[in-house]
C-alpha atoms as a PDB file:
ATOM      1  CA  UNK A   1      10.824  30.760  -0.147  1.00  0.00           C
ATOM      2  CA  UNK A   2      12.580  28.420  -2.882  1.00  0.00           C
ATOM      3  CA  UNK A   3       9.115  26.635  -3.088  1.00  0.00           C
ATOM      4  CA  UNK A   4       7.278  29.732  -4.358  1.00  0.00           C
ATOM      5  CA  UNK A   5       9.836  31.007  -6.581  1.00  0.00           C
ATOM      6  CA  UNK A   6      10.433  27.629  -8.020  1.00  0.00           C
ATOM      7  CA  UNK A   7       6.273  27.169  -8.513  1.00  0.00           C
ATOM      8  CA  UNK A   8       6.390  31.156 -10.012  1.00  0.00           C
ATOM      9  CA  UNK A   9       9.222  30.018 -12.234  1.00  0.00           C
ATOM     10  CA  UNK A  10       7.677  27.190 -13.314  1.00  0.00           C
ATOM     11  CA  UNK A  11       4.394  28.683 -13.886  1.00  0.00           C
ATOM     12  CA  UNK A  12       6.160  31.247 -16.622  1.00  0.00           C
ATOM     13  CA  UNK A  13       8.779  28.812 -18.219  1.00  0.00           C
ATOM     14  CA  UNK A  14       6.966  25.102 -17.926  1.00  0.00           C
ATOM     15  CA  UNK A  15       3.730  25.114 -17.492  1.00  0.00           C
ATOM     16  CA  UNK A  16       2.640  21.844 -17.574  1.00  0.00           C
ATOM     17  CA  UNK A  17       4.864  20.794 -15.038  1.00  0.00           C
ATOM     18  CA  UNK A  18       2.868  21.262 -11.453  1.00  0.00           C
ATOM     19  CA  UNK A  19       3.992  21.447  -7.888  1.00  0.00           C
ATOM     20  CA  UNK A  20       1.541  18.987  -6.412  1.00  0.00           C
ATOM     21  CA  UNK A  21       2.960  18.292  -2.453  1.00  0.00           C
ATOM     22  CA  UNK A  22       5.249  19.114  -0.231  1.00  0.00           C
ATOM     23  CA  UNK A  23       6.542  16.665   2.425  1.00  0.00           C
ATOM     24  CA  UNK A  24       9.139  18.007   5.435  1.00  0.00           C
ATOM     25  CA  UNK A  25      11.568  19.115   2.917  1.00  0.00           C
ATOM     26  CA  UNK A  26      10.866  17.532   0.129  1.00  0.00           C
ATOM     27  CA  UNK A  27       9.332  18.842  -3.040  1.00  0.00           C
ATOM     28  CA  UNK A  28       7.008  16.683  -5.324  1.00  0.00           C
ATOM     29  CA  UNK A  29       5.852  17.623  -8.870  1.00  0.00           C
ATOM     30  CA  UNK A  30       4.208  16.213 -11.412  1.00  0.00           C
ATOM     31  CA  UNK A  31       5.875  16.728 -14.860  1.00  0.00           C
ATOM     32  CA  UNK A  32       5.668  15.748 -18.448  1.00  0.00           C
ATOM     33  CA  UNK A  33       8.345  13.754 -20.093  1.00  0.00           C
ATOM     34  CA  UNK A  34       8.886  16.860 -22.311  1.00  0.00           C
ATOM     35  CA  UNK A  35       9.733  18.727 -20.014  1.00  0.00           C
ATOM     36  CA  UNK A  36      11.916  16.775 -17.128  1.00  0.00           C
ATOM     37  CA  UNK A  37      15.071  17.913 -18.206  1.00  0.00           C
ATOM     38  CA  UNK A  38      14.486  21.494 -18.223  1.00  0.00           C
ATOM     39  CA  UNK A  39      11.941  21.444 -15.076  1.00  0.00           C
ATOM     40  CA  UNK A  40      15.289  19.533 -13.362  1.00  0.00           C
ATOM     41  CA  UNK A  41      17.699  22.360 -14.446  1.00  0.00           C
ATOM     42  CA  UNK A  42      15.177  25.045 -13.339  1.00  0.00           C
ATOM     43  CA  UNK A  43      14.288  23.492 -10.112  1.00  0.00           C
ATOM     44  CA  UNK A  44      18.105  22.663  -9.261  1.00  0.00           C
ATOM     45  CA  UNK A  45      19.314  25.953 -10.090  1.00  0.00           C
ATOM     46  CA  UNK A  46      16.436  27.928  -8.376  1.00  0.00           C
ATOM     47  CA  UNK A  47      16.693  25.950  -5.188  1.00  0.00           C
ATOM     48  CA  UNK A  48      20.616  26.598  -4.915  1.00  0.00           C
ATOM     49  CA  UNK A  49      20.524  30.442  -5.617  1.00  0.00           C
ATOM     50  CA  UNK A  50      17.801  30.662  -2.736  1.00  0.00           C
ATOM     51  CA  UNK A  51      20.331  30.466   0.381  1.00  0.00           C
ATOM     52  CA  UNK A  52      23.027  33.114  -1.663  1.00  0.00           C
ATOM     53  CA  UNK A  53      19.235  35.382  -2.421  1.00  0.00           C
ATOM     54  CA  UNK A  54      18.847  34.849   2.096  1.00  0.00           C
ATOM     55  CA  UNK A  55      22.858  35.644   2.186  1.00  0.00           C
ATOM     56  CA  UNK A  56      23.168  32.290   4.265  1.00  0.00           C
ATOM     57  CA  UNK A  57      26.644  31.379   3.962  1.00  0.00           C
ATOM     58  CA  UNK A  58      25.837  27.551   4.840  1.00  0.00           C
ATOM     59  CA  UNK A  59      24.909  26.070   0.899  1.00  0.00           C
ATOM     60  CA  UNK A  60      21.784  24.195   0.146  1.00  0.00           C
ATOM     61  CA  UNK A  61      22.453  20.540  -0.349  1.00  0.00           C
ATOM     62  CA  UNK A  62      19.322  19.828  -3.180  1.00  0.00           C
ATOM     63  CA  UNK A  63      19.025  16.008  -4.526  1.00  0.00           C
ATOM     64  CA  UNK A  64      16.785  15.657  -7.586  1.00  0.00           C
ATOM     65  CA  UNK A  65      15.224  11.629  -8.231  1.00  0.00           C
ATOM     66  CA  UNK A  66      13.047  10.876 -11.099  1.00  0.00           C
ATOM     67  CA  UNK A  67      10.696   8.042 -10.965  1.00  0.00           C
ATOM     68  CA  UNK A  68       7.160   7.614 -12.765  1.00  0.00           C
ATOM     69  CA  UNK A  69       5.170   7.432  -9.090  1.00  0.00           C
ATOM     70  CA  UNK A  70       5.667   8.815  -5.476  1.00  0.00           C
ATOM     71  CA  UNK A  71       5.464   4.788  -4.560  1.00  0.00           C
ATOM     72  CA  UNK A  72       8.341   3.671  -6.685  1.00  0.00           C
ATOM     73  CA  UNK A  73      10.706   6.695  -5.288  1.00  0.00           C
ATOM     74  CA  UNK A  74      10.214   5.682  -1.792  1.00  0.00           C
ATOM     75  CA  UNK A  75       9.324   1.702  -1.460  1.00  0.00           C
END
């Protein structure tokens, strides 16, 4: 569920930035220097507000990295 409304999200308010893969639980986009810090903010604060949206009481622990390739992020 937070995958597709962050994706719808970005698809209105960014949308050059691009949800290209998903691994286990991890998100990875592709996104233009012009937009990082706002695609950050939108993807942290969408990803949060999707356990209060389920009415989990348990939060959602979301970690954001930036790095210019998949292969740098994880050597």
């Amino acid at each position: 569920m937070a995958m597709i409304n962050v994706n719808q999200r970005l698809h209105h308010e960014l949308p050059h930035t691009k949800v290209i893969l998903q691994v286990h639980d991890e998100l990875i986009f592709e996104v233009p220097e012009k937009e990082l810090e706002e695609a950050e903010r939108l993807v942290k604060t969408e990803m949060d507000a999707t356990g209060k949206k389920l009415g989990l009481s348990v939060p959602f622990k979301v970690d954001l990295g930036t790095e210019h390739n998949w292969r740098v992020a994880h050597p």
